[in-house]
C-alpha atoms as a PDB file:
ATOM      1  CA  UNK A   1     108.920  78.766  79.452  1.00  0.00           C
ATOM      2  CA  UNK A   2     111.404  76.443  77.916  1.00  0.00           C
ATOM      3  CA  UNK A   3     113.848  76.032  81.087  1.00  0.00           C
ATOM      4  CA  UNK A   4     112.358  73.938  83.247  1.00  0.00           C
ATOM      5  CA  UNK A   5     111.964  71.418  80.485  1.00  0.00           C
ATOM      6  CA  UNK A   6     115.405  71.761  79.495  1.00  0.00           C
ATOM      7  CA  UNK A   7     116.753  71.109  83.315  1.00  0.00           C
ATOM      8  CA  UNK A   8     114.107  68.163  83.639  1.00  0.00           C
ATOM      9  CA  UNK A   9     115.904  66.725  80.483  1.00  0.00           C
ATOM     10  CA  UNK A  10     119.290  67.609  81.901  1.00  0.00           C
ATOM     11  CA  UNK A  11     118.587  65.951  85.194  1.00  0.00           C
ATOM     12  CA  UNK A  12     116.948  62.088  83.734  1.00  0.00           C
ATOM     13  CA  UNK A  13     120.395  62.030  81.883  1.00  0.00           C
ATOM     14  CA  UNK A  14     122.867  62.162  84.387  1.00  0.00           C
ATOM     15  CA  UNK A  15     120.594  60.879  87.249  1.00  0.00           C
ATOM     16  CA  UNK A  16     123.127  59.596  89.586  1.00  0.00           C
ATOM     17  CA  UNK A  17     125.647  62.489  89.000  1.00  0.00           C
ATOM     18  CA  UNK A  18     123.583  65.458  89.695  1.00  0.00           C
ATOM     19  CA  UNK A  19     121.778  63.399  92.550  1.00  0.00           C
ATOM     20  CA  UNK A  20     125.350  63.233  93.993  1.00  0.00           C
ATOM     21  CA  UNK A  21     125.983  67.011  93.554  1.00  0.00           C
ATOM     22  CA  UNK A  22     122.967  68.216  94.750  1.00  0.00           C
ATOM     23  CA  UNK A  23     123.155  66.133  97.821  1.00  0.00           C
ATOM     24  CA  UNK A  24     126.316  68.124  98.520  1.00  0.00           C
ATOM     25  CA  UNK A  25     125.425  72.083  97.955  1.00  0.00           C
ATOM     26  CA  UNK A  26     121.294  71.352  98.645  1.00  0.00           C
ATOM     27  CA  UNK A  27     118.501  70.315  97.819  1.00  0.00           C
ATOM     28  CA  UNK A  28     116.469  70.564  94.502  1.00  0.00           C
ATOM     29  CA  UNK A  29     112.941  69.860  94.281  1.00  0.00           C
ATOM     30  CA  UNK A  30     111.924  69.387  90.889  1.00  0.00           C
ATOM     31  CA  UNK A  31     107.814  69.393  90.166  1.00  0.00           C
ATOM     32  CA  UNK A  32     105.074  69.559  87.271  1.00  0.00           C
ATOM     33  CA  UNK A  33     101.953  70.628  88.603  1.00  0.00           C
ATOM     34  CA  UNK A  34      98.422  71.133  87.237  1.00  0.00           C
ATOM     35  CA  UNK A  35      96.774  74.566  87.841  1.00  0.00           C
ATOM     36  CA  UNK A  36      93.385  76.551  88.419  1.00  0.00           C
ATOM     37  CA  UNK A  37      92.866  80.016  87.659  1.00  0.00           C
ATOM     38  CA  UNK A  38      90.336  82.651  89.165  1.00  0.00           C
ATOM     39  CA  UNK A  39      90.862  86.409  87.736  1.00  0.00           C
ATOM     40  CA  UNK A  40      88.963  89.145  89.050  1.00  0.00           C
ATOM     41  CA  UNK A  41      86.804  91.417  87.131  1.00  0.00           C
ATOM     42  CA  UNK A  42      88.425  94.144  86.342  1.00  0.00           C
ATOM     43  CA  UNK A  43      87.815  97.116  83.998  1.00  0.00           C
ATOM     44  CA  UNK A  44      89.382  97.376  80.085  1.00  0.00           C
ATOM     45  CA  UNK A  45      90.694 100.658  78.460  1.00  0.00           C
ATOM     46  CA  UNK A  46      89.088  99.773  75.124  1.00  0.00           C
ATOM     47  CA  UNK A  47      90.001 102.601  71.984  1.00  0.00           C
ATOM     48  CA  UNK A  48      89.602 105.524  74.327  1.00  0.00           C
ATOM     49  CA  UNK A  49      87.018 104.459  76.549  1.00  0.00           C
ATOM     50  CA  UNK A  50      87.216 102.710  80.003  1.00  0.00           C
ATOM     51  CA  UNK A  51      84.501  99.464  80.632  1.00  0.00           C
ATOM     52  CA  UNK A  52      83.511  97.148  82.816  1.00  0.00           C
ATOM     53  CA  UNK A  53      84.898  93.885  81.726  1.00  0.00           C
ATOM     54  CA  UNK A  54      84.523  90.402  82.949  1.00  0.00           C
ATOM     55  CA  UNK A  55      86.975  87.498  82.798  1.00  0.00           C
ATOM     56  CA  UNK A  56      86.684  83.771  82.369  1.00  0.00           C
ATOM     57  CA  UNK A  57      88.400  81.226  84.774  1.00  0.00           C
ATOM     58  CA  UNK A  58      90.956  78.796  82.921  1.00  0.00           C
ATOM     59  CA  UNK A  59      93.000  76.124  83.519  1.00  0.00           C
ATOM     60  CA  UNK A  60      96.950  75.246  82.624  1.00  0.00           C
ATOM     61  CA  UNK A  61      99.638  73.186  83.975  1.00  0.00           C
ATOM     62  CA  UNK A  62     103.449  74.001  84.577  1.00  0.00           C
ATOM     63  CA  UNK A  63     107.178  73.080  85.972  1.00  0.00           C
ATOM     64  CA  UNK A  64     109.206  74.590  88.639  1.00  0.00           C
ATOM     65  CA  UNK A  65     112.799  73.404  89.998  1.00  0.00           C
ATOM     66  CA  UNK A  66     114.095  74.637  93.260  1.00  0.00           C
ATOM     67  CA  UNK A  67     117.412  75.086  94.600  1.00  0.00           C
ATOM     68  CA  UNK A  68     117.666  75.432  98.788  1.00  0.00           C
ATOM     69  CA  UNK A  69     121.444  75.259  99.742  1.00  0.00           C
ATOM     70  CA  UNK A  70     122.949  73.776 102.909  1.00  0.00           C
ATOM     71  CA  UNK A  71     123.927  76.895 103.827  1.00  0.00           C
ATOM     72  CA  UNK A  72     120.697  78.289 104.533  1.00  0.00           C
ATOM     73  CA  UNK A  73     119.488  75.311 105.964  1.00  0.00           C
ATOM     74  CA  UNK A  74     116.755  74.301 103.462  1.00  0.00           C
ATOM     75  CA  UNK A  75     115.119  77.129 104.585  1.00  0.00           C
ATOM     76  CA  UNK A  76     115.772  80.052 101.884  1.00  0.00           C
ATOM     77  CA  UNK A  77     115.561  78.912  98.305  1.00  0.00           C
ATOM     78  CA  UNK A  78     115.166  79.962  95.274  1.00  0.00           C
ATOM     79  CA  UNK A  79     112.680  78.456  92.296  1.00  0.00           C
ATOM     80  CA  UNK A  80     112.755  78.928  88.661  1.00  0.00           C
ATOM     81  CA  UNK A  81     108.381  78.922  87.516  1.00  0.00           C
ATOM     82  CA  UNK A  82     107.013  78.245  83.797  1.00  0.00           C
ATOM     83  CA  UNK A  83     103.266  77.916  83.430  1.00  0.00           C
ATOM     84  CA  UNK A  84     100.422  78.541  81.112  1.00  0.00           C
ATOM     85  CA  UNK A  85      96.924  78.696  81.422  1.00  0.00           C
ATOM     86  CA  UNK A  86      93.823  79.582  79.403  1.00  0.00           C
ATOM     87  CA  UNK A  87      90.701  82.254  79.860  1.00  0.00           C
ATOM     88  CA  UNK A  88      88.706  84.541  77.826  1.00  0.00           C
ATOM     89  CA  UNK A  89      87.441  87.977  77.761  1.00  0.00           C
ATOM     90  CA  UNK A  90      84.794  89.999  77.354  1.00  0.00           C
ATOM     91  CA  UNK A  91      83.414  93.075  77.773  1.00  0.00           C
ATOM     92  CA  UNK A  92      80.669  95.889  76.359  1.00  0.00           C
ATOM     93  CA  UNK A  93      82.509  97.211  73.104  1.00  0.00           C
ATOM     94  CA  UNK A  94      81.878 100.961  73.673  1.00  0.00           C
ATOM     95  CA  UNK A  95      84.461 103.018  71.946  1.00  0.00           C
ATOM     96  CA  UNK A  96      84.503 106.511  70.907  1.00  0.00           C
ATOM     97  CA  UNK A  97      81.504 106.942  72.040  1.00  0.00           C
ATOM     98  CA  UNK A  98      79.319 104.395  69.786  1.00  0.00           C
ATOM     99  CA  UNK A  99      78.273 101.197  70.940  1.00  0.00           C
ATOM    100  CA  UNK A 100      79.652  98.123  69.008  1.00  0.00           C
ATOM    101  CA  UNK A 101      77.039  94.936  71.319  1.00  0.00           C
ATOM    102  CA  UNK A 102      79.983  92.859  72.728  1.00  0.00           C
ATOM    103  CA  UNK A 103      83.599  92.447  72.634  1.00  0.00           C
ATOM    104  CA  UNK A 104      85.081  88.940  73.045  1.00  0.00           C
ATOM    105  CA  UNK A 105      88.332  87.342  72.603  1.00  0.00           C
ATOM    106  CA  UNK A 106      89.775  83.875  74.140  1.00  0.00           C
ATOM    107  CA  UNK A 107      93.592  84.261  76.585  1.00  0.00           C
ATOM    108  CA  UNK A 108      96.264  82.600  77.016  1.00  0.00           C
ATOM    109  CA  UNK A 109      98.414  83.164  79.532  1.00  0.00           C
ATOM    110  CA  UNK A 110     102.192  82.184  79.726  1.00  0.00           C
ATOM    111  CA  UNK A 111     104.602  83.049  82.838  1.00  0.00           C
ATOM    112  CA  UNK A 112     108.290  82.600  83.223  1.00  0.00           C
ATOM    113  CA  UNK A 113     108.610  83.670  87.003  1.00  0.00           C
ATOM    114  CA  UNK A 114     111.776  83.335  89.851  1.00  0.00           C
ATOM    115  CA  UNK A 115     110.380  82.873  92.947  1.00  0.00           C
ATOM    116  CA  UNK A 116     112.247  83.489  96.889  1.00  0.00           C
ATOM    117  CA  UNK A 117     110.884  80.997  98.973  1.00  0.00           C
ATOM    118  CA  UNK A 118     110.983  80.753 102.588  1.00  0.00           C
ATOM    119  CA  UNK A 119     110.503  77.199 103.750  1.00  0.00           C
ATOM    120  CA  UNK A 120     110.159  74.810 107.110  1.00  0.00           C
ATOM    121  CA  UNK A 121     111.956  72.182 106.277  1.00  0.00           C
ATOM    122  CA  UNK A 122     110.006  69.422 108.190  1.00  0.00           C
ATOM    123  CA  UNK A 123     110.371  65.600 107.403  1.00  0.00           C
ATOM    124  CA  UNK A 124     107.307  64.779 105.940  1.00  0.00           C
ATOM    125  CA  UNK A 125     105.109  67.898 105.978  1.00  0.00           C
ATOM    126  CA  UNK A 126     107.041  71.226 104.646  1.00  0.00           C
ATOM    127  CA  UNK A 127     104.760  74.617 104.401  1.00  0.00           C
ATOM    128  CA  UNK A 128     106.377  77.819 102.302  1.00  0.00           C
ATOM    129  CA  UNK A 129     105.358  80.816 101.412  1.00  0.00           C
ATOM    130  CA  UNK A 130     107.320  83.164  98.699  1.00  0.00           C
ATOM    131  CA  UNK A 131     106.877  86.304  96.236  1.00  0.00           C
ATOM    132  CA  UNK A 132     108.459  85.832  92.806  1.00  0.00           C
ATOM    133  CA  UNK A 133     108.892  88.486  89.365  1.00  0.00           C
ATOM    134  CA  UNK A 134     109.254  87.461  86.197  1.00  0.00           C
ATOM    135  CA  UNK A 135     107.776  88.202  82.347  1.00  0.00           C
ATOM    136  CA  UNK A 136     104.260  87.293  81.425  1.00  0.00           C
ATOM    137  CA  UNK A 137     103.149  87.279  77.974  1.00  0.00           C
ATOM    138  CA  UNK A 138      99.169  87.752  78.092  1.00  0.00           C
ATOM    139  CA  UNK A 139      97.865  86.778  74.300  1.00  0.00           C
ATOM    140  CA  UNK A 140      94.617  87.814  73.031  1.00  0.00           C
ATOM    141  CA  UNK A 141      93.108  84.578  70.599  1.00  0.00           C
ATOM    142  CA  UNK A 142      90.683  85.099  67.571  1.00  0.00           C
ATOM    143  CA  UNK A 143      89.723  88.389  69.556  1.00  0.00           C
ATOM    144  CA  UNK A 144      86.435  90.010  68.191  1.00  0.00           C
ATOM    145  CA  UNK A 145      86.777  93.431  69.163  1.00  0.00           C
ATOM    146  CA  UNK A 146      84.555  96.082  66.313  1.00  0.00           C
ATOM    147  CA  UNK A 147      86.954  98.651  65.961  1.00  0.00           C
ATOM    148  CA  UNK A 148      90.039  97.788  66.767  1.00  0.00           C
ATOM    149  CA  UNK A 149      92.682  95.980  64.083  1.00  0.00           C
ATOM    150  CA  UNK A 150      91.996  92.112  64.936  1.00  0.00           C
ATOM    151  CA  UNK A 151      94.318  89.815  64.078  1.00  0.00           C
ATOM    152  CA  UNK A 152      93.806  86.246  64.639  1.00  0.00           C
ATOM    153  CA  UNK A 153      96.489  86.800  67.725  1.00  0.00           C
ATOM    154  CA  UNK A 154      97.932  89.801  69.697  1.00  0.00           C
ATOM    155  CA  UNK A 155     100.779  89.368  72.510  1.00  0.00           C
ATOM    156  CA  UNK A 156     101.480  91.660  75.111  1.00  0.00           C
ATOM    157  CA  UNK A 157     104.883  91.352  77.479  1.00  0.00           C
ATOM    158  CA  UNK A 158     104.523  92.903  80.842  1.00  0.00           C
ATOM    159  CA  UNK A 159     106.554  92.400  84.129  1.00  0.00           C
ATOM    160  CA  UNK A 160     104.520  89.872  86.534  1.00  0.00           C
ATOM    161  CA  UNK A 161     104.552  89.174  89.949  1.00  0.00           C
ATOM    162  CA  UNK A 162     103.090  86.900  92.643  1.00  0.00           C
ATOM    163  CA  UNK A 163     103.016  86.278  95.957  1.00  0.00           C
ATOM    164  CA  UNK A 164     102.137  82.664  97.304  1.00  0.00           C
ATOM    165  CA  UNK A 165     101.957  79.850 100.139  1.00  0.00           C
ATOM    166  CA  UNK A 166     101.768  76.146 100.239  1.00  0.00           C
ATOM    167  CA  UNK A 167     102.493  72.825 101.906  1.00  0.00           C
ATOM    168  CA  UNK A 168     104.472  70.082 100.506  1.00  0.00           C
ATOM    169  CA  UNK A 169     103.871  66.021 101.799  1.00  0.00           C
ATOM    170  CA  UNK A 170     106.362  63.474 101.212  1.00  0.00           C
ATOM    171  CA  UNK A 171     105.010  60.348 100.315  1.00  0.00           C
ATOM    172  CA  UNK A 172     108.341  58.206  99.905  1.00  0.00           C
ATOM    173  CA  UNK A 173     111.841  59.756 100.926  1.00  0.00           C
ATOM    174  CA  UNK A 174     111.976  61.228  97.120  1.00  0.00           C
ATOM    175  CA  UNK A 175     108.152  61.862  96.086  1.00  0.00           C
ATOM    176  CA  UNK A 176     106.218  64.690  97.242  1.00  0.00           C
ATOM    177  CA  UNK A 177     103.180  65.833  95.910  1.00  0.00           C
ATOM    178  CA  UNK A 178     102.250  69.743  97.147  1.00  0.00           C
ATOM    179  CA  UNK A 179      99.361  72.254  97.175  1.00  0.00           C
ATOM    180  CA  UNK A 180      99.140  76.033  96.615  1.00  0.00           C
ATOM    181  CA  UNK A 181      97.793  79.112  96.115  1.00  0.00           C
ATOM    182  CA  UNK A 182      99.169  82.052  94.284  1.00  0.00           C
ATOM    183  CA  UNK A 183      98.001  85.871  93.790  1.00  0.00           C
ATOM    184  CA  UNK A 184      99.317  86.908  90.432  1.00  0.00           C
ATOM    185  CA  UNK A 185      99.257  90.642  88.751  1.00  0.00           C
ATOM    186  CA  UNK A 186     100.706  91.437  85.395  1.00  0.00           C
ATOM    187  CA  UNK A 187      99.368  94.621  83.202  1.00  0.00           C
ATOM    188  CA  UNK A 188      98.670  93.844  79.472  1.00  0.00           C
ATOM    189  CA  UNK A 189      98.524  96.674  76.935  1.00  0.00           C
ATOM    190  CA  UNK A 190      97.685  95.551  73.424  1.00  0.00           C
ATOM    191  CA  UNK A 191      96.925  97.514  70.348  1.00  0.00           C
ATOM    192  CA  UNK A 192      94.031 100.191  71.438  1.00  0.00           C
ATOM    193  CA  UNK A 193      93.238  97.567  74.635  1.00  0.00           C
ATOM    194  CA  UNK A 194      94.684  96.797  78.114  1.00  0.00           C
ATOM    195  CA  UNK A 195      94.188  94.960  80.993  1.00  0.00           C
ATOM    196  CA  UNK A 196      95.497  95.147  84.331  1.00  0.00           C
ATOM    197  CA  UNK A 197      95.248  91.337  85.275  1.00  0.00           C
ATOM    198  CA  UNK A 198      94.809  89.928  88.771  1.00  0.00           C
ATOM    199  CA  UNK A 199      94.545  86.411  89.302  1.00  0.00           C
ATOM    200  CA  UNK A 200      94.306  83.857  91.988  1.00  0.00           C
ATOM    201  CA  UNK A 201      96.060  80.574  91.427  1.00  0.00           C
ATOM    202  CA  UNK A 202      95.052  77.027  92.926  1.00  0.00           C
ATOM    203  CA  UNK A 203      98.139  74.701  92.242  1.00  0.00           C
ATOM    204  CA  UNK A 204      98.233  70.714  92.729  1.00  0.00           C
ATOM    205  CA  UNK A 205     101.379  68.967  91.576  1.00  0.00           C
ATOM    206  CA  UNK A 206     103.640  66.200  92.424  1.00  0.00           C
ATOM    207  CA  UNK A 207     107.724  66.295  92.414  1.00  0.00           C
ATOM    208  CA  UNK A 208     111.524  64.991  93.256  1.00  0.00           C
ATOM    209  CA  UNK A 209     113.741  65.579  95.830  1.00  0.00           C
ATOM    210  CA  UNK A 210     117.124  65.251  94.974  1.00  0.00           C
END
């Protein structure tokens, strides 16, 4: 999650330098960007039985750099993703066969995603569209699960992916600010839970050209 930071850091130092480089191989479009997020209900695996569980909306924030080289006109890039967000679940706590009332636990979760984007490279008004992969790490907070081993946090790593579109507007010959809207999936297995997550993603951010 810690790369796009790191590059943002990179860049501010040596302003004029990589501005110069970049103007020579590409473009990079670095952005932070504030995000909504909508999962679908979907059904738990919960200590040997299978319920219906519901999931809370949450919201994060994130960075993203892109790289689209001369040579493919602006139009093919690539991205490098890093967001977090927050939700909760929960869901009726039936396992092996008893009934335990309700199962609850708050979620964070944190993506590190590379995305292919396929761009229009207009003056002022760009639309994109892309699918990306990367590694999500979905972690279960204070969960309160009868049953099952709580501790005050569990993490599970899956493989995510997304697919998404957007626009970007220029607002000076360096600013943009952009909108977009991602479908994400990543599938969480904690101890004696999982989760096959789907999301959708509302994303509204601002950014550099360089």
């Amino acid at each position: 999650m810690w790369v796009p930071i790191l590059i943002l850091v990179l860049i501010g130092s040596a302003w004029h330098p990589v501005s110069g480089r970049s103007a020579e191989f590409g473009e990079v479009d670095l952005a932070a960007y504030l995000l909504g997020s909508w999962p679908r209900d979907e059904p738990i695996f919960n200590q040997g039985s299978t319920v219906s569980g519901s999931i809370r909306q949450g919201f994060g924030a994130g960075l993203k750099i892109g790289l689209f080289p001369h040579a493919t006109r602006r139009m093919l890039g690539i991205e490098i993703d890093s967001s977090a967000h927050g939700g909760a679940l929960s869901f009726p706590n039936t396992a092996n066969g008893q009934h335990h009332g309700t199962g609850r636990s708050n979620l964070l979760v944190l993506n590190t995603m590379f995305n292919l984007v396929l761009r229009y490279p207009g003056e002022t008004v760009t639309p994109y569209i892309g699918i990306g992969g990367g590694w999500s790490h979905g972690t279960l907070l204070n969960p309160n699960i009868i049953g099952r081993n709580d501790r005050d946090f569990d993490s599970a790593r899956a493989f995510g992916h997304q697919y998404l579109a957007g626009v970007q507007v220029m607002v000076s010959s360096r600013v943009f600010v952009f909108g977009e809207y991602r479908h994400f999936s990543a599938n969480y297995h904690w101890d004696s839970l999982a989760l096959d997550f789907r999301a959708h993603y509302g994303l509204f951010g601002a950014g550099l050209r360089f």
